[in-house]
C-alpha atoms as a PDB file:
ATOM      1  CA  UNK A   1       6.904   2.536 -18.024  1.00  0.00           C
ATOM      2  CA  UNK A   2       8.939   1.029 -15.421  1.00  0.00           C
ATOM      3  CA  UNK A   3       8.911  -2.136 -14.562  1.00  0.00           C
ATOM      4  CA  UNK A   4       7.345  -2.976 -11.499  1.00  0.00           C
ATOM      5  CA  UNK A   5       7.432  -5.812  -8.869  1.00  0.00           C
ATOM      6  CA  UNK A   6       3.321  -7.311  -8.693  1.00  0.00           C
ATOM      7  CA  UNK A   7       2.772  -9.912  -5.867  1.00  0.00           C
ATOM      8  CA  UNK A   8      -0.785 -11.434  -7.385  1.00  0.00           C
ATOM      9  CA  UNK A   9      -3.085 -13.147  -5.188  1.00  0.00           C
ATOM     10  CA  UNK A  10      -6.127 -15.037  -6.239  1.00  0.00           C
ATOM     11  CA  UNK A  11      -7.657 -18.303  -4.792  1.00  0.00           C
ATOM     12  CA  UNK A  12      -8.731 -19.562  -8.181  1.00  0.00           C
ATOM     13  CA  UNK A  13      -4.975 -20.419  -9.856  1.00  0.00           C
ATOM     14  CA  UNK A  14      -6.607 -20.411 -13.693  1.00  0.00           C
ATOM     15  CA  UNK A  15      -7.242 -16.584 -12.963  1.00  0.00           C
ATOM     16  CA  UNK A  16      -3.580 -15.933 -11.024  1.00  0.00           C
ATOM     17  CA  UNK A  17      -1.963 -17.699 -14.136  1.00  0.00           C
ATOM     18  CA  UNK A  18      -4.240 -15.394 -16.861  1.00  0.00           C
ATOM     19  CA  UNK A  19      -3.095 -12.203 -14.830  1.00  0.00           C
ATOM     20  CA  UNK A  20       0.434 -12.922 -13.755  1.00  0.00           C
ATOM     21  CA  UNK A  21       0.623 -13.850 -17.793  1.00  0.00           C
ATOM     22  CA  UNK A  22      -0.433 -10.754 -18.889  1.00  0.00           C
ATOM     23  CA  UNK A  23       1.383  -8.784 -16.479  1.00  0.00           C
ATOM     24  CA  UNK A  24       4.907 -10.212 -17.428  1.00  0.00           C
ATOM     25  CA  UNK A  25       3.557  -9.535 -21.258  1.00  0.00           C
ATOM     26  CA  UNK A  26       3.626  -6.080 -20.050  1.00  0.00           C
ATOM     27  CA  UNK A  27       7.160  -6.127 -18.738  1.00  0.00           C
ATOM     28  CA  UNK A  28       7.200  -6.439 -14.790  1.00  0.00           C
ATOM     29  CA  UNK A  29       8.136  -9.183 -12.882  1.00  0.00           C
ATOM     30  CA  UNK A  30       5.918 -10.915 -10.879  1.00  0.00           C
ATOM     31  CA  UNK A  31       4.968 -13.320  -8.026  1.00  0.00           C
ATOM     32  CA  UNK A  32       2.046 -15.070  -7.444  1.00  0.00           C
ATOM     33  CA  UNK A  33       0.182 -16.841  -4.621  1.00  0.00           C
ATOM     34  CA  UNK A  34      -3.238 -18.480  -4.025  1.00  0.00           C
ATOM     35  CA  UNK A  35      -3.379 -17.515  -0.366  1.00  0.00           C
ATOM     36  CA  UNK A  36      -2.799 -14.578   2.259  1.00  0.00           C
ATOM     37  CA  UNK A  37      -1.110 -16.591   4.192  1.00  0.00           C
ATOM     38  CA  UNK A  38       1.714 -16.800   2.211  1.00  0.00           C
ATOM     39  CA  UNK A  39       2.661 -13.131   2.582  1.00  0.00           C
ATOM     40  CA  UNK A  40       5.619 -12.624   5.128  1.00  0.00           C
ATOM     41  CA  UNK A  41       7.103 -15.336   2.825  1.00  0.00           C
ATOM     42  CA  UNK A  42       7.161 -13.198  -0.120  1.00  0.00           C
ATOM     43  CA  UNK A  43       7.803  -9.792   1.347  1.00  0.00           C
ATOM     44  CA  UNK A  44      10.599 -11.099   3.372  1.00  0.00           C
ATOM     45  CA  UNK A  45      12.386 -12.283  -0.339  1.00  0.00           C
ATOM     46  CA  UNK A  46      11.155  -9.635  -2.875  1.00  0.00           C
ATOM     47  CA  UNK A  47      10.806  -6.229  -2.718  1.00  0.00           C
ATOM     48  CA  UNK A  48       7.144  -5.686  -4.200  1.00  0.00           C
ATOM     49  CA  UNK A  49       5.909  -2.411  -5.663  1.00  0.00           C
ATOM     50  CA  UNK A  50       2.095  -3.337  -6.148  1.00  0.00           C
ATOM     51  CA  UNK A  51      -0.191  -6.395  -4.788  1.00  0.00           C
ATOM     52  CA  UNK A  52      -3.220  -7.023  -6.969  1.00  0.00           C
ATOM     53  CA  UNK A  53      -5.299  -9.217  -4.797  1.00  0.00           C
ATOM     54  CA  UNK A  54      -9.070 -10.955  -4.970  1.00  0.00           C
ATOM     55  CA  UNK A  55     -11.217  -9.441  -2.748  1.00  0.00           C
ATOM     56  CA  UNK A  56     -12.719 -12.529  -1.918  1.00  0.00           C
ATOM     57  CA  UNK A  57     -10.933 -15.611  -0.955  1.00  0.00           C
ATOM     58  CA  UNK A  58     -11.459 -18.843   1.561  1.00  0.00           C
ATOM     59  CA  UNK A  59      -8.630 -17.064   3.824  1.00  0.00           C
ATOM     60  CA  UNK A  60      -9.313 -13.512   4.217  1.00  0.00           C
ATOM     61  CA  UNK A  61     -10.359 -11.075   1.773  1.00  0.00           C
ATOM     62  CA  UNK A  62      -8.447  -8.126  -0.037  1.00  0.00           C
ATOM     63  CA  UNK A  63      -9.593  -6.045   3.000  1.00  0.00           C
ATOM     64  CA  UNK A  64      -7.357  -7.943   5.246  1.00  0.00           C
ATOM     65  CA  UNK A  65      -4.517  -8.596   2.958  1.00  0.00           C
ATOM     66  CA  UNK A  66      -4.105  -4.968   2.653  1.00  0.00           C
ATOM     67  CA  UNK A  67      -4.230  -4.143   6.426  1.00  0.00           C
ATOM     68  CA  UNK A  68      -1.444  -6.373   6.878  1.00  0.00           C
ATOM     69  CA  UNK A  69       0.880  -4.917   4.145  1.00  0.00           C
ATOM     70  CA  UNK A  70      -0.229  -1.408   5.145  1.00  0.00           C
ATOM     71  CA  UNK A  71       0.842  -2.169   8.881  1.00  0.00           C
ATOM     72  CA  UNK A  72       4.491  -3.381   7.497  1.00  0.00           C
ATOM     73  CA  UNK A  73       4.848  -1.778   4.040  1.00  0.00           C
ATOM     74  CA  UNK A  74       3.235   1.413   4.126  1.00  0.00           C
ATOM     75  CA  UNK A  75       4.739   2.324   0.521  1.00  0.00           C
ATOM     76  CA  UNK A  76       3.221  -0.656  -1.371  1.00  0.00           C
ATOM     77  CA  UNK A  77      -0.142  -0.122  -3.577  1.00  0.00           C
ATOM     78  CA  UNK A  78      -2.934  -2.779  -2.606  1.00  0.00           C
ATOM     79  CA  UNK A  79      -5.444  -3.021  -5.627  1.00  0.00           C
ATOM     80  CA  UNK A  80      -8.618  -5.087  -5.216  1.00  0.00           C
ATOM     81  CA  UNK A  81     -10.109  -6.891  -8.088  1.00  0.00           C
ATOM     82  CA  UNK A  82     -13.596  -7.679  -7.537  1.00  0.00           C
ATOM     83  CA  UNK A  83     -17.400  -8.831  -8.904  1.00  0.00           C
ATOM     84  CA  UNK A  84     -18.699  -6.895  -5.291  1.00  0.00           C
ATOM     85  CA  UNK A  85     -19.177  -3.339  -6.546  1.00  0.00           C
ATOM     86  CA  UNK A  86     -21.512  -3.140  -3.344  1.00  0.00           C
ATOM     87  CA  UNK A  87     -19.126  -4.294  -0.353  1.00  0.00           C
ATOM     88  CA  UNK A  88     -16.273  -1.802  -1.452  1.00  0.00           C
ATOM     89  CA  UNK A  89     -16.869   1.535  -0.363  1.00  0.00           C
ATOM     90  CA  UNK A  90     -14.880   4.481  -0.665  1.00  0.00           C
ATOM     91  CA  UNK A  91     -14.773   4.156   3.222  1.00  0.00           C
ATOM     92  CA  UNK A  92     -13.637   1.070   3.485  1.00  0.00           C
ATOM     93  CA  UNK A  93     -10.635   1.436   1.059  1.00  0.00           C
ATOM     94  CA  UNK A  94      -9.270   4.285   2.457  1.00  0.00           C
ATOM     95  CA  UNK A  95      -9.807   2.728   6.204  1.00  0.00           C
ATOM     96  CA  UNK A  96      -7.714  -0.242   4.938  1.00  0.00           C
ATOM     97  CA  UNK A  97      -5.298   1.415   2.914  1.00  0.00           C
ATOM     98  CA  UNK A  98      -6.924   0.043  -0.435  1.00  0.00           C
ATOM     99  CA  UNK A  99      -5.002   2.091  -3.199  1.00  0.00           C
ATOM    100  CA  UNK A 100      -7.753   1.302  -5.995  1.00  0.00           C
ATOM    101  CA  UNK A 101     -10.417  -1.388  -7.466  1.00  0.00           C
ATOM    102  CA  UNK A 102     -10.578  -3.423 -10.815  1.00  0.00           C
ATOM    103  CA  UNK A 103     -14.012  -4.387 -10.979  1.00  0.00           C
ATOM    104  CA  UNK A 104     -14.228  -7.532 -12.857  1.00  0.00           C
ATOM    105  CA  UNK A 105     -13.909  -7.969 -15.703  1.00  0.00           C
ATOM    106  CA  UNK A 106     -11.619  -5.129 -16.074  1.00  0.00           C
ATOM    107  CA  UNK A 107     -10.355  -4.170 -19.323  1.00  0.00           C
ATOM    108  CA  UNK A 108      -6.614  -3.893 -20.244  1.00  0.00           C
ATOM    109  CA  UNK A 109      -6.760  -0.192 -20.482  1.00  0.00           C
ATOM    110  CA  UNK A 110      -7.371  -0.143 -16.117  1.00  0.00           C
ATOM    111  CA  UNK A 111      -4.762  -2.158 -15.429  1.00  0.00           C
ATOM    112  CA  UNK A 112      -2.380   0.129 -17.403  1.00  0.00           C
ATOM    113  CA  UNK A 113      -3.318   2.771 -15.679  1.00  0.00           C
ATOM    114  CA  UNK A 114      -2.735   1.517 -11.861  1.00  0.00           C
ATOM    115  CA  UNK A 115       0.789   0.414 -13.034  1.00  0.00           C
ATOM    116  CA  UNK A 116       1.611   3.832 -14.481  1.00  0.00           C
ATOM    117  CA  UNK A 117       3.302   5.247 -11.050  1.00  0.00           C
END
């Protein structure tokens, strides 16, 4: 497997640290922030394969995040991790541009398998 560049974002940092952790465990490098609004600042000094992002945060939610990437960085995969089977339709993540969803609590096995291509 390649390694790949994975810009986390999560509001709650005990949950950013447990991913980012296990993602570097599995080889790729990666970046991690605790807001949206920190975006441009990353994308403008990495170049970032994947963004696994919250769905729900004070901010905006994974919805938004991935608009904005889409609009700038049409090549990057957006993955939404969420506990809100409900409010994540099919619909919606193709509307937004919403590559795939880890429903919480995913198992290791899923997250392998988005950072395959």
């Amino acid at each position: 497997m390649a390694v790949k560049k994975i810009l986390v974002i999560d509001d709650q940092p005990e949950i950013l640290e447990i991913l980012s952790e296990i993602l570097e465990i599995l080889g790729h490098e990666v970046h991690a922030i605790t807001t949206g609004n920190d975006l441009e600042k990353i994308f403008d000094s990495h170049d970032i394969d994947i963004v696994i992002s919250d769905y729900q945060m004070p901010d905006m939610t994974g919805y938004d995040i991935s608009k904005i990437i889409k609009e700038k960085y049409p090549s990057v995969k957006v993955y939404i991790v969420s506990g809100y089977h409900s409010v994540l339709s099919e619909e919606k993540m193709s509307k937004y541009g919403v590559s795939g969803l880890l429903d919480k609590p995913f198992k290791m096995e899923e997250l392998k398998e988005i950072l395959k291509d």
